[in-house]
PDB file of N, CA and C in Angstrom:
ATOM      1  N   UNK A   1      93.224 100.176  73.659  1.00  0.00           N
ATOM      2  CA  UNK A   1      94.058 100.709  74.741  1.00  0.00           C
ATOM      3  C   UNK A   1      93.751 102.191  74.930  1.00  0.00           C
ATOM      4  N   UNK A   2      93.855 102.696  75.991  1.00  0.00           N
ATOM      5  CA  UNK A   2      93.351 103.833  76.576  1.00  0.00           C
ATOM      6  C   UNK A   2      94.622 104.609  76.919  1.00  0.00           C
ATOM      7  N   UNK A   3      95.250 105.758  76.304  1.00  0.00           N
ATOM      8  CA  UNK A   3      95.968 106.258  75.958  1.00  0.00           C
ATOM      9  C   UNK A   3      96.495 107.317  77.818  1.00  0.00           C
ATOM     10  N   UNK A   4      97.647 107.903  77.879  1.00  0.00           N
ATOM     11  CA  UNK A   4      97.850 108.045  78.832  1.00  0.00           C
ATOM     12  C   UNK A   4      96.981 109.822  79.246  1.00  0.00           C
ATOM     13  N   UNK A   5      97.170 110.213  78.196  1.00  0.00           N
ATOM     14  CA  UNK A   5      96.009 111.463  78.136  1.00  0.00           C
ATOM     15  C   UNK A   5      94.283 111.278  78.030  1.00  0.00           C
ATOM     16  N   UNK A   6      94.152 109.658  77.375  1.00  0.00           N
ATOM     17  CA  UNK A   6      92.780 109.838  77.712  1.00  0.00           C
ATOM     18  C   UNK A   6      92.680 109.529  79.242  1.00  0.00           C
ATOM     19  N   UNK A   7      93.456 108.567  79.837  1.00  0.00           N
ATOM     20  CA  UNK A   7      93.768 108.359  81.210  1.00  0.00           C
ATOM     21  C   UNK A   7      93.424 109.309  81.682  1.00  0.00           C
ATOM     22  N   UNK A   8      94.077 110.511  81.461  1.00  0.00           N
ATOM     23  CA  UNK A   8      94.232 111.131  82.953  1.00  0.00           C
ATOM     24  C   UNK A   8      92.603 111.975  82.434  1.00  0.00           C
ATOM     25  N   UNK A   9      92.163 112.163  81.511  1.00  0.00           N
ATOM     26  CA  UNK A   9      90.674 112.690  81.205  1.00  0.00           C
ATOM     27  C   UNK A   9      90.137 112.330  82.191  1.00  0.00           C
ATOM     28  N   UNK A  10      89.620 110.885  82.357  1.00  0.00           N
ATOM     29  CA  UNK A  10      88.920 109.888  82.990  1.00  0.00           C
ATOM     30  C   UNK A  10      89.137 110.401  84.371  1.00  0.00           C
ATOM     31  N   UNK A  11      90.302 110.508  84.641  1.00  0.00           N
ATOM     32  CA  UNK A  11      90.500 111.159  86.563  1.00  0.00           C
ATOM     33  C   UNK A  11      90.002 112.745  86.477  1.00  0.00           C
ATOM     34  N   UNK A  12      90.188 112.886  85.559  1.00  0.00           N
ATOM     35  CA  UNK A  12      89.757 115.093  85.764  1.00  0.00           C
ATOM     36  C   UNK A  12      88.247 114.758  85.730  1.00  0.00           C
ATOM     37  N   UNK A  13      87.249 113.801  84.920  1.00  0.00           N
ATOM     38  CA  UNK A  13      85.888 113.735  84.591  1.00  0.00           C
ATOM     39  C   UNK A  13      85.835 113.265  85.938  1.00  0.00           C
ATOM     40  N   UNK A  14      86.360 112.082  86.802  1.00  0.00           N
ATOM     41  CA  UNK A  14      85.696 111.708  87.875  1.00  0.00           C
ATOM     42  C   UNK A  14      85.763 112.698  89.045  1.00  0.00           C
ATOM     43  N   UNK A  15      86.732 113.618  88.804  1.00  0.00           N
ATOM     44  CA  UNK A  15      86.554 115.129  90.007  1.00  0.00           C
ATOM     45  C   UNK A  15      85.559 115.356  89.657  1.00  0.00           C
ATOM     46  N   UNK A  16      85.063 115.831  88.154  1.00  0.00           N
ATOM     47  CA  UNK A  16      83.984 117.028  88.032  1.00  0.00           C
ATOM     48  C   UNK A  16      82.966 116.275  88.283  1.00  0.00           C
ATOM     49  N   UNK A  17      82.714 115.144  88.754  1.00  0.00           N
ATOM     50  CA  UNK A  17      81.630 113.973  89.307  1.00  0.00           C
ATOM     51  C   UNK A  17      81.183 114.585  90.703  1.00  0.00           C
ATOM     52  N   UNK A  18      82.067 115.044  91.570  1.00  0.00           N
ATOM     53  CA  UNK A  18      82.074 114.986  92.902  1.00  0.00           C
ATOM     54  C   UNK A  18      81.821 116.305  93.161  1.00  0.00           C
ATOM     55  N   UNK A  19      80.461 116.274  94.370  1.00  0.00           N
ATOM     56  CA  UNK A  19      79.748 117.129  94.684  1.00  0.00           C
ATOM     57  C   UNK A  19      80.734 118.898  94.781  1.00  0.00           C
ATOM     58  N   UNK A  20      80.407 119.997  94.642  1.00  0.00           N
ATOM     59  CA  UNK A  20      81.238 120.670  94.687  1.00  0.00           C
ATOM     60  C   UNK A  20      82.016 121.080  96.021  1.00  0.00           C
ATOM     61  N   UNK A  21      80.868 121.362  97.304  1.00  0.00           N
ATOM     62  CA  UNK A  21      81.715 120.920  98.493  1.00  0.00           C
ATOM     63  C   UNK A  21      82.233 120.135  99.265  1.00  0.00           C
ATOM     64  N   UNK A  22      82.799 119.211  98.523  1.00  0.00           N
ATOM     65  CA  UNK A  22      83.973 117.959  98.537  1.00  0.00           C
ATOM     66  C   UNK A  22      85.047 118.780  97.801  1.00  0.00           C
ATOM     67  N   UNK A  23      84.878 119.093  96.685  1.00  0.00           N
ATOM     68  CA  UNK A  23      86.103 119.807  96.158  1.00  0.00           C
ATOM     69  C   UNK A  23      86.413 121.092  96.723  1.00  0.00           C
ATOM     70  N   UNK A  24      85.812 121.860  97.565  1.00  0.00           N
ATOM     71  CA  UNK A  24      85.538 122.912  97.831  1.00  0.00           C
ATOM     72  C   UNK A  24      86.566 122.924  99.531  1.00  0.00           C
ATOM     73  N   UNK A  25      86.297 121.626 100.023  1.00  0.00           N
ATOM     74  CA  UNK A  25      87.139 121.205 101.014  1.00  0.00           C
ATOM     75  C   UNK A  25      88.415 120.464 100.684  1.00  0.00           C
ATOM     76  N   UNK A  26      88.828 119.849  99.636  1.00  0.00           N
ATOM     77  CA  UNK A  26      89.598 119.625  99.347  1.00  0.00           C
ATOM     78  C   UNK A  26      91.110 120.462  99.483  1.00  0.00           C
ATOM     79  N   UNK A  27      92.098 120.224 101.018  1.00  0.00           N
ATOM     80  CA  UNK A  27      92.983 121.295 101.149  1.00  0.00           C
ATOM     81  C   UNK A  27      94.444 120.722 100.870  1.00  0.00           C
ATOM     82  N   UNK A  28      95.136 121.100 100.343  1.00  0.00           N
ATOM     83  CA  UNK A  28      96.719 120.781  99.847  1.00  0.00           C
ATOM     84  C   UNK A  28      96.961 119.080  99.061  1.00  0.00           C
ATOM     85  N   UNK A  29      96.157 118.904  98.413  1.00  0.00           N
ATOM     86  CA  UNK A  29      96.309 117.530  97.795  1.00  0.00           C
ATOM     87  C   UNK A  29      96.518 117.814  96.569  1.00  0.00           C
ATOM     88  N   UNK A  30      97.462 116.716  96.014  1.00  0.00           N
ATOM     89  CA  UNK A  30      97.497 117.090  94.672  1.00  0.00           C
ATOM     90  C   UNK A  30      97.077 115.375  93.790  1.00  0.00           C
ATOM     91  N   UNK A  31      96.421 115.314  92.949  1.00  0.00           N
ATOM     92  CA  UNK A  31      96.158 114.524  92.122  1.00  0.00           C
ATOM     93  C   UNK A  31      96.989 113.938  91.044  1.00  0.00           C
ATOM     94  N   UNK A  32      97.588 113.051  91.174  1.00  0.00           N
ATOM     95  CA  UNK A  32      98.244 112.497  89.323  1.00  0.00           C
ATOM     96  C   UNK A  32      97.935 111.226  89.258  1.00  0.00           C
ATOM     97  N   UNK A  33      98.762 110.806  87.848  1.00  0.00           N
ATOM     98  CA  UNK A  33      98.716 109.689  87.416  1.00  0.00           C
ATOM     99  C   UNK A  33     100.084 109.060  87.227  1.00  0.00           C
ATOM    100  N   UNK A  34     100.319 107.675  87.671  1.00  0.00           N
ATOM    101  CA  UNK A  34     101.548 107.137  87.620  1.00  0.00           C
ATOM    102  C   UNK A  34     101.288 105.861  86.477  1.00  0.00           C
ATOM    103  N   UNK A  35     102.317 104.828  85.857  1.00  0.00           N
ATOM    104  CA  UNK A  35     101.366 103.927  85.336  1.00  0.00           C
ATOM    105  C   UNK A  35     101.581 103.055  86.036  1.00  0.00           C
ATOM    106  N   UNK A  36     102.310 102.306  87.536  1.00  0.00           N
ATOM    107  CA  UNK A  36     102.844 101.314  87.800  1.00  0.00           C
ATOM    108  C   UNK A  36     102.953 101.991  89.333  1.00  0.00           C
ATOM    109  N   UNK A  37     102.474 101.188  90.414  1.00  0.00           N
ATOM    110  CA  UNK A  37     103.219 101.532  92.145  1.00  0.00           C
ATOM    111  C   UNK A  37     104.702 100.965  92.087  1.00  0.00           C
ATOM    112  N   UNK A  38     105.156 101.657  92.907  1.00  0.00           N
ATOM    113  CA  UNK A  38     106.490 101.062  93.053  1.00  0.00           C
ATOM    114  C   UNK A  38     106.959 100.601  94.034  1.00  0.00           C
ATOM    115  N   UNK A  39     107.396  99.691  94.624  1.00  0.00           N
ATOM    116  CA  UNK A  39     107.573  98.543  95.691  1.00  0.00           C
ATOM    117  C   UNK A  39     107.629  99.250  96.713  1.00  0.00           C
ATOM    118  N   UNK A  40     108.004 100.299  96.809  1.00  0.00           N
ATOM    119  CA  UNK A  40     108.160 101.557  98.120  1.00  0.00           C
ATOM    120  C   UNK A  40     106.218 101.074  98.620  1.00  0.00           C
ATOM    121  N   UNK A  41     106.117 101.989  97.152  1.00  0.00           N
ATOM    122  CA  UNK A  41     104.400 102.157  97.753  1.00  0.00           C
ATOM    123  C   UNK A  41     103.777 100.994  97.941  1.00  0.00           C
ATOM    124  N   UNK A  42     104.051 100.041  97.101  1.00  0.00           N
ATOM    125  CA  UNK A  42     103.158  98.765  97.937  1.00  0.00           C
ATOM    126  C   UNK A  42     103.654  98.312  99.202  1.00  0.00           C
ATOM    127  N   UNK A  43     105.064  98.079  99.471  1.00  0.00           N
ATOM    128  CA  UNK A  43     104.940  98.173 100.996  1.00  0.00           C
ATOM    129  C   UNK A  43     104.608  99.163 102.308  1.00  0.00           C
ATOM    130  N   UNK A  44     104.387 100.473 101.697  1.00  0.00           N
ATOM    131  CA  UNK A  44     103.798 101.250 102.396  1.00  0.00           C
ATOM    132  C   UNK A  44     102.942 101.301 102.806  1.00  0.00           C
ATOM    133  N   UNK A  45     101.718 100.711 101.708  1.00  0.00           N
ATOM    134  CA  UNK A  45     100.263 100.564 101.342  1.00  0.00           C
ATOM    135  C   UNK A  45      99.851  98.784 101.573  1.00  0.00           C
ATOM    136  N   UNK A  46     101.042  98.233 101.946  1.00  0.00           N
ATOM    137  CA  UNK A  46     101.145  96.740 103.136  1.00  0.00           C
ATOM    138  C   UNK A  46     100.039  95.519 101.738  1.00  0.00           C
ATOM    139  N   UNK A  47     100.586  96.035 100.637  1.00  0.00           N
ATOM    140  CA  UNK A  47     100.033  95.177  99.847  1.00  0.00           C
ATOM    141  C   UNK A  47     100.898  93.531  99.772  1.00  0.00           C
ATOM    142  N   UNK A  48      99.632  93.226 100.157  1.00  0.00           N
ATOM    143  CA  UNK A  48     100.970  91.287  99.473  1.00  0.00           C
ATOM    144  C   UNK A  48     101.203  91.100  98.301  1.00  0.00           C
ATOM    145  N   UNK A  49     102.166  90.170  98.563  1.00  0.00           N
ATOM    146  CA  UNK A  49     102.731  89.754  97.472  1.00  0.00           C
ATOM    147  C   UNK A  49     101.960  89.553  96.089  1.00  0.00           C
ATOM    148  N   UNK A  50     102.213  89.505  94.915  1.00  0.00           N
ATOM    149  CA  UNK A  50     101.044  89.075  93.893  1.00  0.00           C
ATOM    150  C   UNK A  50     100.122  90.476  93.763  1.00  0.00           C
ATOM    151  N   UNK A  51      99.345  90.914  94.832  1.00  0.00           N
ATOM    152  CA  UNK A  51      98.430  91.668  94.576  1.00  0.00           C
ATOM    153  C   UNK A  51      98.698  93.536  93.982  1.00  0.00           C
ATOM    154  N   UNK A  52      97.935  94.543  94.138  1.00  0.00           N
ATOM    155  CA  UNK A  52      98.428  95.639  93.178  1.00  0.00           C
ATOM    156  C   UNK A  52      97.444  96.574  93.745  1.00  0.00           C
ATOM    157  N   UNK A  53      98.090  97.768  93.244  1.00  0.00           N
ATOM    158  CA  UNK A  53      97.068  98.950  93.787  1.00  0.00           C
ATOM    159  C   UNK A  53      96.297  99.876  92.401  1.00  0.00           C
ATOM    160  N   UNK A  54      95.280 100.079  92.330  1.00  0.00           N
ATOM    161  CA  UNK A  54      94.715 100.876  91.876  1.00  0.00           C
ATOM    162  C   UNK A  54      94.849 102.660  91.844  1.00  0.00           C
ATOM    163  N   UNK A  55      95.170 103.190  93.340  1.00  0.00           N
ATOM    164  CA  UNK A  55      95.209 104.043  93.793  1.00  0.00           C
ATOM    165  C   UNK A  55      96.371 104.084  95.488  1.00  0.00           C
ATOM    166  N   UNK A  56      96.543 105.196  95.298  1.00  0.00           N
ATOM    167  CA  UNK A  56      97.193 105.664  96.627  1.00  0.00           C
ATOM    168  C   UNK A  56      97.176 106.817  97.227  1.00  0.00           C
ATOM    169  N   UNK A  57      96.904 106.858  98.390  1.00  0.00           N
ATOM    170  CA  UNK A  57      96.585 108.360  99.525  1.00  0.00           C
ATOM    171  C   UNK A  57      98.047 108.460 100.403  1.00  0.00           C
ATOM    172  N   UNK A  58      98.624 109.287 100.212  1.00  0.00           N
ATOM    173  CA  UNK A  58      99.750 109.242 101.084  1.00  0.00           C
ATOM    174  C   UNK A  58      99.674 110.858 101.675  1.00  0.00           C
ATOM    175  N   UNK A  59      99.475 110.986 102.864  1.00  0.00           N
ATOM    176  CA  UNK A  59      99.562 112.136 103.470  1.00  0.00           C
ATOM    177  C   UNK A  59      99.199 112.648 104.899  1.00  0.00           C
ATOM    178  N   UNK A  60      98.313 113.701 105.100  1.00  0.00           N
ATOM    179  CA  UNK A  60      98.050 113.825 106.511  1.00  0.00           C
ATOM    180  C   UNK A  60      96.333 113.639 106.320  1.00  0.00           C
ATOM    181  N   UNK A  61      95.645 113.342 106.651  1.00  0.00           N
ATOM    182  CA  UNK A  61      93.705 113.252 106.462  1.00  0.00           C
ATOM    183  C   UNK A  61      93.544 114.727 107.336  1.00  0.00           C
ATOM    184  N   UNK A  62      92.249 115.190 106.441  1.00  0.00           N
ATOM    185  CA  UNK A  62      91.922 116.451 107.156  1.00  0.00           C
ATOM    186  C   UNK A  62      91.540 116.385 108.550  1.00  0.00           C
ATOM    187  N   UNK A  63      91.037 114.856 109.171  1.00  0.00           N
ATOM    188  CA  UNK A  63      90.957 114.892 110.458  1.00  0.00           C
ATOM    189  C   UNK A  63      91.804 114.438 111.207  1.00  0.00           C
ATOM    190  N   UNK A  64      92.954 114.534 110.157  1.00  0.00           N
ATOM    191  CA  UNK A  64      94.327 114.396 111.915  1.00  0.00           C
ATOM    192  C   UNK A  64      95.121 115.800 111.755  1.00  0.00           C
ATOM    193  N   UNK A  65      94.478 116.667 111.563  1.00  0.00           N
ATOM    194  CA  UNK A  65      95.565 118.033 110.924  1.00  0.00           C
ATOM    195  C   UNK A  65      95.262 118.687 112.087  1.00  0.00           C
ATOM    196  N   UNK A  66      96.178 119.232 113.041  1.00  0.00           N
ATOM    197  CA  UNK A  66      95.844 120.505 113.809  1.00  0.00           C
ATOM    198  C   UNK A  66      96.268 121.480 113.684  1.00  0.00           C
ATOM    199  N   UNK A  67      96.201 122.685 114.499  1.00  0.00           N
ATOM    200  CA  UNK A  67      96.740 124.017 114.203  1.00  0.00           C
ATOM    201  C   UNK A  67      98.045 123.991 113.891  1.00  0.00           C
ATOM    202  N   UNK A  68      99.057 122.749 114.240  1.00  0.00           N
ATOM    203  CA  UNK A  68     100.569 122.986 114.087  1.00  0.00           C
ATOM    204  C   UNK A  68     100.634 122.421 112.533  1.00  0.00           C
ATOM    205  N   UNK A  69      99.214 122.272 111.812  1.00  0.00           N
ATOM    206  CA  UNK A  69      99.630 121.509 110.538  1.00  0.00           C
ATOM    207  C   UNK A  69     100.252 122.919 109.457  1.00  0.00           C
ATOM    208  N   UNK A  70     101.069 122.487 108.738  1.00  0.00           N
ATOM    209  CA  UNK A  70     101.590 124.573 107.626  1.00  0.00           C
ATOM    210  C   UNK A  70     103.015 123.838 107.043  1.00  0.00           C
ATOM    211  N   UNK A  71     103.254 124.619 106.304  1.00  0.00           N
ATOM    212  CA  UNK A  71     104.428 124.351 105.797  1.00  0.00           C
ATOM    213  C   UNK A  71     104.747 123.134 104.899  1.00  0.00           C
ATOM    214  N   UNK A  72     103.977 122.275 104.855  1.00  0.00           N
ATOM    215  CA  UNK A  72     103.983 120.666 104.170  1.00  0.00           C
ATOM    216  C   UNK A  72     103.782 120.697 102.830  1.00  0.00           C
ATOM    217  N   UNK A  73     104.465 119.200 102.058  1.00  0.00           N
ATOM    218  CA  UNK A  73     104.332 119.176 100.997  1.00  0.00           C
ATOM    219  C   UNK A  73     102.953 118.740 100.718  1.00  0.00           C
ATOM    220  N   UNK A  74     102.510 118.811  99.497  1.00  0.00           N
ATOM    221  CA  UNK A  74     100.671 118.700  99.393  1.00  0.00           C
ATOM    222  C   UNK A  74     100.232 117.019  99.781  1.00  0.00           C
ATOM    223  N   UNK A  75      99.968 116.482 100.452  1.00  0.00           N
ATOM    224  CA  UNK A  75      99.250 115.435 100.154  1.00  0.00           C
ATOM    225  C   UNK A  75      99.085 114.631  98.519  1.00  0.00           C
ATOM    226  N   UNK A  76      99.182 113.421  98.194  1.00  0.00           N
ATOM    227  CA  UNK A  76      99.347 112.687  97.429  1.00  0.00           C
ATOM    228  C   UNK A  76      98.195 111.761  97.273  1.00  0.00           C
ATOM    229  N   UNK A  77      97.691 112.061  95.788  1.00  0.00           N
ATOM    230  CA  UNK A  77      96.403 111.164  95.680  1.00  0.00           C
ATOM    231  C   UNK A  77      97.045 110.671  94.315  1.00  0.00           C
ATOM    232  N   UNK A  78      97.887 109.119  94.256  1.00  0.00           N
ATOM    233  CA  UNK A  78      98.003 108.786  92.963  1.00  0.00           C
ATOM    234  C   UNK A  78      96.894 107.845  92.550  1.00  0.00           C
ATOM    235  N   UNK A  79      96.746 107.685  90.971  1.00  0.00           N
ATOM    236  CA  UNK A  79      95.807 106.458  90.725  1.00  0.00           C
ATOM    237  C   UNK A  79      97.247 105.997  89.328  1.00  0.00           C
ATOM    238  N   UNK A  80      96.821 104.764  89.578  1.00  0.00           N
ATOM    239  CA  UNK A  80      97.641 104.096  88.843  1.00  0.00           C
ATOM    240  C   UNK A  80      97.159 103.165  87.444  1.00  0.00           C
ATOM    241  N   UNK A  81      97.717 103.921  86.374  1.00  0.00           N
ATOM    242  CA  UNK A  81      97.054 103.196  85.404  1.00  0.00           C
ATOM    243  C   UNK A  81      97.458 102.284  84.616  1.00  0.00           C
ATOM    244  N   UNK A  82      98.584 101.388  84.740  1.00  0.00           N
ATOM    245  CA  UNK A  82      98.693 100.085  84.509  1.00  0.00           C
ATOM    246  C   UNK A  82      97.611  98.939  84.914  1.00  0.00           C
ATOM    247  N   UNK A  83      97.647  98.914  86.518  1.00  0.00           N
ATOM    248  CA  UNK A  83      96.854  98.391  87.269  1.00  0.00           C
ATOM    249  C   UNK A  83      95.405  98.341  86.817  1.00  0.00           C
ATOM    250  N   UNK A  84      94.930  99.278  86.523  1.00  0.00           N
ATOM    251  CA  UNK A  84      93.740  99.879  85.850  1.00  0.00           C
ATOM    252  C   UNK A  84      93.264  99.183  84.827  1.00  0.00           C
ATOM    253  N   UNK A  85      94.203  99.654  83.627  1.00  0.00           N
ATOM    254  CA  UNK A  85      93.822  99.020  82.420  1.00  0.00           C
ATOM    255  C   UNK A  85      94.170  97.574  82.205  1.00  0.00           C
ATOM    256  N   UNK A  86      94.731  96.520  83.311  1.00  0.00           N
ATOM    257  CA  UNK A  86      94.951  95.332  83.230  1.00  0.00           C
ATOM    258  C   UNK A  86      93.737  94.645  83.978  1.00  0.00           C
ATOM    259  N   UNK A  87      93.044  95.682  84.850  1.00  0.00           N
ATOM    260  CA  UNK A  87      92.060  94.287  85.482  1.00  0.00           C
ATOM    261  C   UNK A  87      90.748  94.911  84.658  1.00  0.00           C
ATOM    262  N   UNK A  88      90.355  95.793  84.293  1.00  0.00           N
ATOM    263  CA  UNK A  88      89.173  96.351  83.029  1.00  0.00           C
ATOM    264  C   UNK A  88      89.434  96.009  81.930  1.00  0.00           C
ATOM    265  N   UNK A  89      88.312  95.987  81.573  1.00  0.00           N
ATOM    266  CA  UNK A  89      88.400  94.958  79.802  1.00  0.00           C
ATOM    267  C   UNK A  89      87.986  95.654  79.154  1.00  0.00           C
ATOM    268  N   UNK A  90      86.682  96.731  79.335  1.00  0.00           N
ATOM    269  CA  UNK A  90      86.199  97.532  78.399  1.00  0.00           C
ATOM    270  C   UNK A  90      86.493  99.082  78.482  1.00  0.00           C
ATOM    271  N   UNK A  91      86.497  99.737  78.176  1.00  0.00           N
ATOM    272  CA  UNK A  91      86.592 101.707  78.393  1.00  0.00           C
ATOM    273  C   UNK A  91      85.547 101.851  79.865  1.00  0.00           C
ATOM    274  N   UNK A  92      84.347 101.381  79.553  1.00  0.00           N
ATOM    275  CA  UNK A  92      83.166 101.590  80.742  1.00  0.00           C
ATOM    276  C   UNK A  92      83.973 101.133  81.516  1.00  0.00           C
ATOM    277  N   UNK A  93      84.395 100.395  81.672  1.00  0.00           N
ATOM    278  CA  UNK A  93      85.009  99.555  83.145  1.00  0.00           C
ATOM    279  C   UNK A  93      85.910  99.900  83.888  1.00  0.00           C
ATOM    280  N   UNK A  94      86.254 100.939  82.541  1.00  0.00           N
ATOM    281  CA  UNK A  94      87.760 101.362  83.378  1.00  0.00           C
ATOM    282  C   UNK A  94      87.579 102.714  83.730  1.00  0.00           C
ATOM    283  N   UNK A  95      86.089 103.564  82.836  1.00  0.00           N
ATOM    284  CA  UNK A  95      86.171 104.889  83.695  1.00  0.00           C
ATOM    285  C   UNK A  95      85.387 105.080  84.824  1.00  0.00           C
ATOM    286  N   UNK A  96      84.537 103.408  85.044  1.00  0.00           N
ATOM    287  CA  UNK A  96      83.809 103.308  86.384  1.00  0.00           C
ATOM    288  C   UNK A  96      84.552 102.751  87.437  1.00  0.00           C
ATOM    289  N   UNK A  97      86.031 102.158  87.170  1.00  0.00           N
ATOM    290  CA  UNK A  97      86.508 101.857  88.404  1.00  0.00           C
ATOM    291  C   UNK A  97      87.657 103.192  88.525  1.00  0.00           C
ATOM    292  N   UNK A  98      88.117 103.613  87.858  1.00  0.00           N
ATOM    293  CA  UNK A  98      88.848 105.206  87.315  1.00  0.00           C
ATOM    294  C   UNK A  98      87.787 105.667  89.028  1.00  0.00           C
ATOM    295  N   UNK A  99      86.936 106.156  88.901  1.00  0.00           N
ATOM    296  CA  UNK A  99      86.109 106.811  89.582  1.00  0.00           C
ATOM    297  C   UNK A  99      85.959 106.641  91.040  1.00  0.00           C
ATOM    298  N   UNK A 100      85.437 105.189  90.829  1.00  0.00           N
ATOM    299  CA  UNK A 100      85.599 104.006  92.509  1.00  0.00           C
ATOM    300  C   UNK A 100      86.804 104.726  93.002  1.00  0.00           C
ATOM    301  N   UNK A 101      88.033 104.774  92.301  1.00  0.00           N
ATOM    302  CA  UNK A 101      89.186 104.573  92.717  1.00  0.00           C
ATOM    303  C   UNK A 101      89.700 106.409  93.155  1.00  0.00           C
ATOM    304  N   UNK A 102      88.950 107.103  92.334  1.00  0.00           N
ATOM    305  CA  UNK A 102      89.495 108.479  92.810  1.00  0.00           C
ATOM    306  C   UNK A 102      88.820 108.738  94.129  1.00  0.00           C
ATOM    307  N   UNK A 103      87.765 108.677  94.239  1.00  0.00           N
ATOM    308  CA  UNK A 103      86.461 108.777  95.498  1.00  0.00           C
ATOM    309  C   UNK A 103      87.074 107.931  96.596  1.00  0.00           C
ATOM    310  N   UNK A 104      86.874 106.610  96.682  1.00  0.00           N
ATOM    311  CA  UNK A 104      88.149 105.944  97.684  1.00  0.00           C
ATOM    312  C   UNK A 104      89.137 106.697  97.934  1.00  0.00           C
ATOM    313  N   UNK A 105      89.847 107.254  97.729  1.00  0.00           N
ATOM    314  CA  UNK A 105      91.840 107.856  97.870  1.00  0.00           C
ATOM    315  C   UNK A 105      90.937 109.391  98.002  1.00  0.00           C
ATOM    316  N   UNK A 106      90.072 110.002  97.682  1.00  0.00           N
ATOM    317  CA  UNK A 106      89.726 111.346  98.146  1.00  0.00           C
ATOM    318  C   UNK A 106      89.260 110.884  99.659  1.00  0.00           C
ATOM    319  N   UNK A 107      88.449 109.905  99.690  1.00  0.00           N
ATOM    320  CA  UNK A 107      88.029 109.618 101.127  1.00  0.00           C
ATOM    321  C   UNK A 107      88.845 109.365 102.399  1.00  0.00           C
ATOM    322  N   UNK A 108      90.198 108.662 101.597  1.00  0.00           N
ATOM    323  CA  UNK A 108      90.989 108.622 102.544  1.00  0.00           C
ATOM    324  C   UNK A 108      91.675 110.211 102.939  1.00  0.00           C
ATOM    325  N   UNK A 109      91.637 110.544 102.199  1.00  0.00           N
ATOM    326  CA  UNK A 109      92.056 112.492 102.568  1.00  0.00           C
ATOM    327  C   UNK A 109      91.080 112.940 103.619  1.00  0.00           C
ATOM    328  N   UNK A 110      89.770 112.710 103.934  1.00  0.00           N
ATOM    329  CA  UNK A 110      89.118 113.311 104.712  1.00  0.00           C
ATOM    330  C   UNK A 110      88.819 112.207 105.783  1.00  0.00           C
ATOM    331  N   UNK A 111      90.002 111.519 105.779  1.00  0.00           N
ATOM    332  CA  UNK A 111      90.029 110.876 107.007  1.00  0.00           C
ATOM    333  C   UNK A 111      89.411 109.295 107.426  1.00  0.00           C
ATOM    334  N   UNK A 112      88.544 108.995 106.400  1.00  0.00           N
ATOM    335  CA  UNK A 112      88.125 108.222 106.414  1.00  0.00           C
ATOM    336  C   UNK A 112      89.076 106.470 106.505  1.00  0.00           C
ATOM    337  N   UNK A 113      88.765 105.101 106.788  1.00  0.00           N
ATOM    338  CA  UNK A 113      89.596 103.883 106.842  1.00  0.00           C
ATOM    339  C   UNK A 113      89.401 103.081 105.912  1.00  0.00           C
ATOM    340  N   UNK A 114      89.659 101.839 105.571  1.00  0.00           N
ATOM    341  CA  UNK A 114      88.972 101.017 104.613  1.00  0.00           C
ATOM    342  C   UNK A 114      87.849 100.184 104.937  1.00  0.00           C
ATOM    343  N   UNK A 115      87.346 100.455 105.811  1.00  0.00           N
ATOM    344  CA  UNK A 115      85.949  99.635 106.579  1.00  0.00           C
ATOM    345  C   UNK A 115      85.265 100.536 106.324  1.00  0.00           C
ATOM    346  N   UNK A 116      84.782 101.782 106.421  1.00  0.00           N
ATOM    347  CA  UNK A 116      84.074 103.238 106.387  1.00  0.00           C
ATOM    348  C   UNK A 116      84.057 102.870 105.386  1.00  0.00           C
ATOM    349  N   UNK A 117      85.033 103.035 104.371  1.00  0.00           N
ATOM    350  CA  UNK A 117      85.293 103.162 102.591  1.00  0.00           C
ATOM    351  C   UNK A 117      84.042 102.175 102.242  1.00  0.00           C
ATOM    352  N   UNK A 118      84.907 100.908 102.462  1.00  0.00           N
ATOM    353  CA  UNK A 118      83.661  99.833 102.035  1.00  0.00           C
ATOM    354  C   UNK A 118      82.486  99.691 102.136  1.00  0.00           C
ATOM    355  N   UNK A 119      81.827 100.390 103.882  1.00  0.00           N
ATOM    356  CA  UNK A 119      81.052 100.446 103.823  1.00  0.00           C
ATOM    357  C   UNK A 119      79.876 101.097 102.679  1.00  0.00           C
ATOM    358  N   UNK A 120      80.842 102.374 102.525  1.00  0.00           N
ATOM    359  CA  UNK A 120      79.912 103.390 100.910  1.00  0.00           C
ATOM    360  C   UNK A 120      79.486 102.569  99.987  1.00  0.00           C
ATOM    361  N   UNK A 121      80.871 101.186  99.594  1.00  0.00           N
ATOM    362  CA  UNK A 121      80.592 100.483  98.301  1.00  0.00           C
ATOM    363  C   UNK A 121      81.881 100.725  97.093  1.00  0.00           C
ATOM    364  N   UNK A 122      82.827 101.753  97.973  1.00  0.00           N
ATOM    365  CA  UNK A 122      83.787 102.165  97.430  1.00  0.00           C
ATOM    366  C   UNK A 122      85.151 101.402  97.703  1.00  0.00           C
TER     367      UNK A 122
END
């Protein structure tokens, strides 16, 4: 079992993965770790029944922000590590989907959909 501090390692290592001007653009988001979504967020995130989230983007994408954007709370990039460590079996598995899963939910910050996403492979 993969401890909740090595957890969140695994999400700080998969930032320092990502090119630096991605992070460099990266504006008012904040990153954590939850271990479980909570029914709010899966119906937010229009998950069915049975199924589960890995990750979640909740906020404004840098390409819907205009000049009236100021004042807001930061943008929300959770990854969820229950979810995580129940569908990975090994450490590798879980700091390569750890990764999938931060890059996806950063992508959705810069605006990107889940068709775009997929297309990457993400």
């Amino acid at each position: 079992m993969i401890s909740r501090e090595e957890f969140e390692q695994l999400v700080a290592d998969a930032l320092a993965t990502l090119p630096e001007e991605i992070l460099q653009r990266m504006e008012n988001v904040a990153i954590t770790v939850q271990e479980w979504p909570t029914r709010l967020q899966l119906r937010s995130a229009r998950v069915p029944p049975g199924s589960t989230l890995f990750g979640l983007y909740e906020g404004v994408p840098l390409t819907a922000r205009t000049s009236h954007y100021g004042m807001v709370t930061p943008d929300r990039i959770t990854i969820f590590r229950g979810p995580l460590l129940a569908y990975c079996r090994t450490p590798e598995a879980i700091a390569e989907q750890v990764r999938k899963t931060v890059v996806h939910e950063i992508a959705h910050h810069f605006g990107m959909d889940e068709a775009q996403i997929r297309r990457l492979g993400y």
